[in-house]
C-alpha atoms as a PDB file:
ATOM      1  CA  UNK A   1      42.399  11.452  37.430  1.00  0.00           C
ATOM      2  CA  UNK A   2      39.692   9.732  38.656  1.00  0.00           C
ATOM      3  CA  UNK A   3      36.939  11.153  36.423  1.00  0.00           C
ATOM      4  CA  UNK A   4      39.339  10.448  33.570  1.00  0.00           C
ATOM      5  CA  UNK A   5      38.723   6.915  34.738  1.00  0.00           C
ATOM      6  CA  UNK A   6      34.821   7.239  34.487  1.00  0.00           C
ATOM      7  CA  UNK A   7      34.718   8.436  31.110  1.00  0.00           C
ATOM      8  CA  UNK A   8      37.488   5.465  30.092  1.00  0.00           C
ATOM      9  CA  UNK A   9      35.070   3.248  31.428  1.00  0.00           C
ATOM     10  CA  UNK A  10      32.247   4.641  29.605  1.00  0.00           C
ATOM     11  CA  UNK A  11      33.669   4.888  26.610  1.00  0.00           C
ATOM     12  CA  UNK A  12      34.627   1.156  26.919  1.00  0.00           C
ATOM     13  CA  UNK A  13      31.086   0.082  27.429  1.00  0.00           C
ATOM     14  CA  UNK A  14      29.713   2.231  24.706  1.00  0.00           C
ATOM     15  CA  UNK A  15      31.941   0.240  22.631  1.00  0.00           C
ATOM     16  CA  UNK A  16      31.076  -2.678  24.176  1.00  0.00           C
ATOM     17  CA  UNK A  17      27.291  -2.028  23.622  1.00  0.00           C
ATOM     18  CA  UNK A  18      28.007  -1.351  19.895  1.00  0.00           C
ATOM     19  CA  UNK A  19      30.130  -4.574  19.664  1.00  0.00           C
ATOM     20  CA  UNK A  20      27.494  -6.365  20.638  1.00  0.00           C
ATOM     21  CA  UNK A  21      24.489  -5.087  18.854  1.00  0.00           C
ATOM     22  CA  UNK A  22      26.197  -5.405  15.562  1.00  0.00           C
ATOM     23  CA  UNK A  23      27.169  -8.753  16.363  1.00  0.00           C
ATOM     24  CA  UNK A  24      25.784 -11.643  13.920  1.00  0.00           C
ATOM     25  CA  UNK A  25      22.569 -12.824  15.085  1.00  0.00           C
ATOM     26  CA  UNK A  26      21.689  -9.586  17.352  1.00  0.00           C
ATOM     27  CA  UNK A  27      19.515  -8.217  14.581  1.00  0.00           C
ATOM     28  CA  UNK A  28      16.792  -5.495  15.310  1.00  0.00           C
ATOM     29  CA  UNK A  29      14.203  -7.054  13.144  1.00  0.00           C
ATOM     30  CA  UNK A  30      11.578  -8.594  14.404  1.00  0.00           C
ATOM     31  CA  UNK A  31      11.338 -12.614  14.332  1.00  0.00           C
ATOM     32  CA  UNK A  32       8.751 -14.003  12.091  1.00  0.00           C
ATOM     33  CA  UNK A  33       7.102 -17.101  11.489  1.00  0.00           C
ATOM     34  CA  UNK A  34       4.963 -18.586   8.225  1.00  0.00           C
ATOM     35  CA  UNK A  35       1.119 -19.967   8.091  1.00  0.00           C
ATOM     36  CA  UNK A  36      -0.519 -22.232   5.969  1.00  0.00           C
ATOM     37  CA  UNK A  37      -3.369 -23.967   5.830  1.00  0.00           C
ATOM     38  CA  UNK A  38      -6.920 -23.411   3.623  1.00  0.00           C
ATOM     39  CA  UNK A  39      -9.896 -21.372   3.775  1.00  0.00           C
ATOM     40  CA  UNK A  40     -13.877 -22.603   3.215  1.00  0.00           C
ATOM     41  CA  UNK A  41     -17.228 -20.808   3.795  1.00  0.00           C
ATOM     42  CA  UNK A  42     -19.595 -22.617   4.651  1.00  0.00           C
ATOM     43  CA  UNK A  43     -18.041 -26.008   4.108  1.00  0.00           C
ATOM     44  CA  UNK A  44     -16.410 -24.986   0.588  1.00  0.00           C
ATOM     45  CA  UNK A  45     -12.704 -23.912  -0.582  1.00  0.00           C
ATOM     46  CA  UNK A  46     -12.408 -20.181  -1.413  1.00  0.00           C
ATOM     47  CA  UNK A  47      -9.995 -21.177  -4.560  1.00  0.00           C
ATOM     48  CA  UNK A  48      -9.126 -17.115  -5.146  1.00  0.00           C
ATOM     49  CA  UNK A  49      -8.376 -14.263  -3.502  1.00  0.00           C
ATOM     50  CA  UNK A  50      -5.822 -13.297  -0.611  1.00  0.00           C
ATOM     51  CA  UNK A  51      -5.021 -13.928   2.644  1.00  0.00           C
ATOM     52  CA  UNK A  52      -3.601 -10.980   4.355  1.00  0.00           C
ATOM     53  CA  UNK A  53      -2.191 -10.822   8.156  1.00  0.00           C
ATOM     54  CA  UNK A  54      -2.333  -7.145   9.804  1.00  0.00           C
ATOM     55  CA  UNK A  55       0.303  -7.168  12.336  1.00  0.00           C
ATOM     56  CA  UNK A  56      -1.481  -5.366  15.907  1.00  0.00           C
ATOM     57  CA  UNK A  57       2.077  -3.884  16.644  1.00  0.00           C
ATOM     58  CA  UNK A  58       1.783  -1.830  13.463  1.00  0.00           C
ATOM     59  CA  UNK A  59       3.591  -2.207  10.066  1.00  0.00           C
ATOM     60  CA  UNK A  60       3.157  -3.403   6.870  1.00  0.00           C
ATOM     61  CA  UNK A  61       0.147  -6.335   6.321  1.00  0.00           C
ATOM     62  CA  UNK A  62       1.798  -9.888   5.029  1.00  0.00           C
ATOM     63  CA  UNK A  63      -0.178 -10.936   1.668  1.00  0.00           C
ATOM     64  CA  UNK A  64      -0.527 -14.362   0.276  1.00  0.00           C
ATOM     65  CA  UNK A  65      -2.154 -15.424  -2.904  1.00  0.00           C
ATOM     66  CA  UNK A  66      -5.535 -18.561  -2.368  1.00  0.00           C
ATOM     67  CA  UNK A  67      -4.796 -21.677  -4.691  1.00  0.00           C
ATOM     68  CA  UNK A  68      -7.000 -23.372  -6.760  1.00  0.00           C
ATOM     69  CA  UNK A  69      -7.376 -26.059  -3.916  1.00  0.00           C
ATOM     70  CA  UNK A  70      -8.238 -23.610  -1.240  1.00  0.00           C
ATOM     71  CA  UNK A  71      -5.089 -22.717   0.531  1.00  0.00           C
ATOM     72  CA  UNK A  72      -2.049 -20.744   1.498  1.00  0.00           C
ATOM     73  CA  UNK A  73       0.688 -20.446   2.756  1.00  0.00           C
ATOM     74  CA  UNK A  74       2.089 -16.950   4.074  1.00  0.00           C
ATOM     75  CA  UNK A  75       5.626 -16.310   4.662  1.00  0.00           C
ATOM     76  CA  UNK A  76       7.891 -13.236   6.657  1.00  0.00           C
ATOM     77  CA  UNK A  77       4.748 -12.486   9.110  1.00  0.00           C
ATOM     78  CA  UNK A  78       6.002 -10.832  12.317  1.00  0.00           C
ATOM     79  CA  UNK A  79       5.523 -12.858  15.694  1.00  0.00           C
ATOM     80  CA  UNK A  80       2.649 -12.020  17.684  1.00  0.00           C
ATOM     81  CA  UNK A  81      -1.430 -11.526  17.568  1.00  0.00           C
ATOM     82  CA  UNK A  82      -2.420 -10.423  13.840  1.00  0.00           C
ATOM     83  CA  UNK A  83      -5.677  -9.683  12.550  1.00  0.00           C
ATOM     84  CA  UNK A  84      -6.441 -11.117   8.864  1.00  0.00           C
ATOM     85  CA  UNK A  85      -8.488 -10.398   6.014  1.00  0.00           C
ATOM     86  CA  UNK A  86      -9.744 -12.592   3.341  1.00  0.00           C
ATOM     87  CA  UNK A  87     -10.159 -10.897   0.045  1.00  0.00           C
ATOM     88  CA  UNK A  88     -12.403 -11.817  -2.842  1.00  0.00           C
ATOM     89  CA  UNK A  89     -14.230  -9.049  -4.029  1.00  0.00           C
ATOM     90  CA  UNK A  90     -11.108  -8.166  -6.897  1.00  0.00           C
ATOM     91  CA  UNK A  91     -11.871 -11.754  -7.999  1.00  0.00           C
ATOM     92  CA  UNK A  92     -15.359 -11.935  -8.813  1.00  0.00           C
ATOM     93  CA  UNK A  93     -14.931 -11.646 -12.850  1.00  0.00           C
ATOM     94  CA  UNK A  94     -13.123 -14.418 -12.968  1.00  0.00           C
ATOM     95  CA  UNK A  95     -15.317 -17.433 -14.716  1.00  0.00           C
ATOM     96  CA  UNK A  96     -13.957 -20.672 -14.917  1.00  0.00           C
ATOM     97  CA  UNK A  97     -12.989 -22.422 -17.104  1.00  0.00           C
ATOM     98  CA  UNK A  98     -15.218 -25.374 -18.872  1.00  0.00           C
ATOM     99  CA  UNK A  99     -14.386 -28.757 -17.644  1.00  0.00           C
ATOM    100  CA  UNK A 100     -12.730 -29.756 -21.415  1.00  0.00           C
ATOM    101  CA  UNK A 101     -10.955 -26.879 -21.913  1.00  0.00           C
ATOM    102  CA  UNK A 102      -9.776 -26.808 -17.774  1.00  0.00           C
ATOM    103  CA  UNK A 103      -8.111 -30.478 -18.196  1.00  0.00           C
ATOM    104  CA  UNK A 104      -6.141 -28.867 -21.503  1.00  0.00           C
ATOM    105  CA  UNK A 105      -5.015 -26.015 -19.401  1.00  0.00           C
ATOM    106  CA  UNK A 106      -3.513 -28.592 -16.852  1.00  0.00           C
ATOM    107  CA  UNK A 107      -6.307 -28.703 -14.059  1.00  0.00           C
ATOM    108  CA  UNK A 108      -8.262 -26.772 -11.414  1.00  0.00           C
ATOM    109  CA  UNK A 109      -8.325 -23.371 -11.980  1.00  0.00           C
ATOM    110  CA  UNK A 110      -9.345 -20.301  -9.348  1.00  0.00           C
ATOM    111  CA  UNK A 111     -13.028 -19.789  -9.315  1.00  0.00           C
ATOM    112  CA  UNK A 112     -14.919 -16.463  -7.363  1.00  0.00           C
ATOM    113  CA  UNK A 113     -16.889 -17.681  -4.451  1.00  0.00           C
ATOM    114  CA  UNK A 114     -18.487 -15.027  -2.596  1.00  0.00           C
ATOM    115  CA  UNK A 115     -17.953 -14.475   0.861  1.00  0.00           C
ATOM    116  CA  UNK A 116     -19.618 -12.315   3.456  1.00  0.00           C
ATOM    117  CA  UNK A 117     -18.036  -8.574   2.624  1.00  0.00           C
ATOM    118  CA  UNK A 118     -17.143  -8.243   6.527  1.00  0.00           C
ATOM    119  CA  UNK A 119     -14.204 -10.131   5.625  1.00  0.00           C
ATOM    120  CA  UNK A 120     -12.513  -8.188   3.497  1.00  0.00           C
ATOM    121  CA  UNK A 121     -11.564  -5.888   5.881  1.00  0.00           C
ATOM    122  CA  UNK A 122      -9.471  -6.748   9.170  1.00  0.00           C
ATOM    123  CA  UNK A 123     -11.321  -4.700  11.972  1.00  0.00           C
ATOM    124  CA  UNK A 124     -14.661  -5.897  10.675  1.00  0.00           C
ATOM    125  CA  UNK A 125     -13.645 -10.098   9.813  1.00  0.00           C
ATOM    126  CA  UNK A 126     -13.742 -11.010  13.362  1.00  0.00           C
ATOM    127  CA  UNK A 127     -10.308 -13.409  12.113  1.00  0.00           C
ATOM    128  CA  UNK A 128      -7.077 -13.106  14.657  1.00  0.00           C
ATOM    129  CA  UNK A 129      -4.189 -15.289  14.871  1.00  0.00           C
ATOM    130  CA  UNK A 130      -1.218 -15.425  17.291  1.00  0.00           C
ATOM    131  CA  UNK A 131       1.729 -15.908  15.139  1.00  0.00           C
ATOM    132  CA  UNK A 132       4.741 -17.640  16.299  1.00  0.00           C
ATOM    133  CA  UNK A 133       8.552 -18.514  15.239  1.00  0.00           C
ATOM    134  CA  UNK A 134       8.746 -21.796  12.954  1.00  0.00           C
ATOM    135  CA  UNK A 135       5.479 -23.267  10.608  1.00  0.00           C
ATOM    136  CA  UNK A 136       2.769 -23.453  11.802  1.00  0.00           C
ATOM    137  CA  UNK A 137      -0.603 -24.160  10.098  1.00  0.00           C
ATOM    138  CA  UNK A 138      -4.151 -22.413  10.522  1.00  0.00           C
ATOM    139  CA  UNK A 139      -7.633 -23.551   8.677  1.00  0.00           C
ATOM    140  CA  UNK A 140      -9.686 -20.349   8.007  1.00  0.00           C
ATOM    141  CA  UNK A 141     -13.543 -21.254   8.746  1.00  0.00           C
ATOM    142  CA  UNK A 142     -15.573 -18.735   7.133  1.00  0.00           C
ATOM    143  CA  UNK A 143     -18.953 -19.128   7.809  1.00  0.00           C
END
């Protein structure tokens, strides 16, 4: 009788356990947070390419389009220390634009500015940011 009473009791907190996990708001995802800010080199915008965060506890990189003013803003990237890339290199054909035809077409438009290649990649940029819950906002000085 009495190790009928164990396995009652385990059963219940099995349950219990489940019950709980399931609950609303006891999610297994990981809590994220969003970035923004801009990114120069060498005291100018970088008005195209992508910002991209590299989670260090693995999974898939967060990506973020550069505006035509220079900035960002990256949302869904897991909590924690991340190392980033900047990528340009896929924008370099891009020509703007002349100034007429750019104030027709509604304003500013991305321009290539070339950056050092050791920040395309993550491992080799040198860039790390400790991501937290909430907004929170991060210049990128390239230089």
């Amino acid at each position: 009788m009495r190790a009928l009473a164990l396995s009652v009791r385990g059963i219940v907190l099995v349950v219990g356990l489940v019950v709980v996990w399931s609950a609303p708001g006891c999610t297994r995802e990981k809590p994220t947070g969003e970035v923004y800010g801009k990114v120069t080199y060498n005291g100018k915008l970088v008005t195209a390419g992508m910002v991209k965060f590299f989670p260090e506890e693995g999974g898939e990189p967060i990506s973020t389009s550069l505006g035509p003013d220079g900035t960002y803003r990256a949302t869904g990237v897991p909590v924690g220390r991340a190392k980033l890339a900047i990528e340009t290199l896929a924008f370099k054909t891009l020509t703007p634009p002349p100034p007429g035809i750019a104030k027709q077409l509604g304003g500013p438009r991305t321009t290539y500015v070339p950056i050092p290649p050791k920040y395309e990649q993550p491992d080799t940029s040198g860039l790390a940011f400790d991501v937290e819950r909430g907004t929170k906002p991060y210049d990128i000085v390239l230089d």
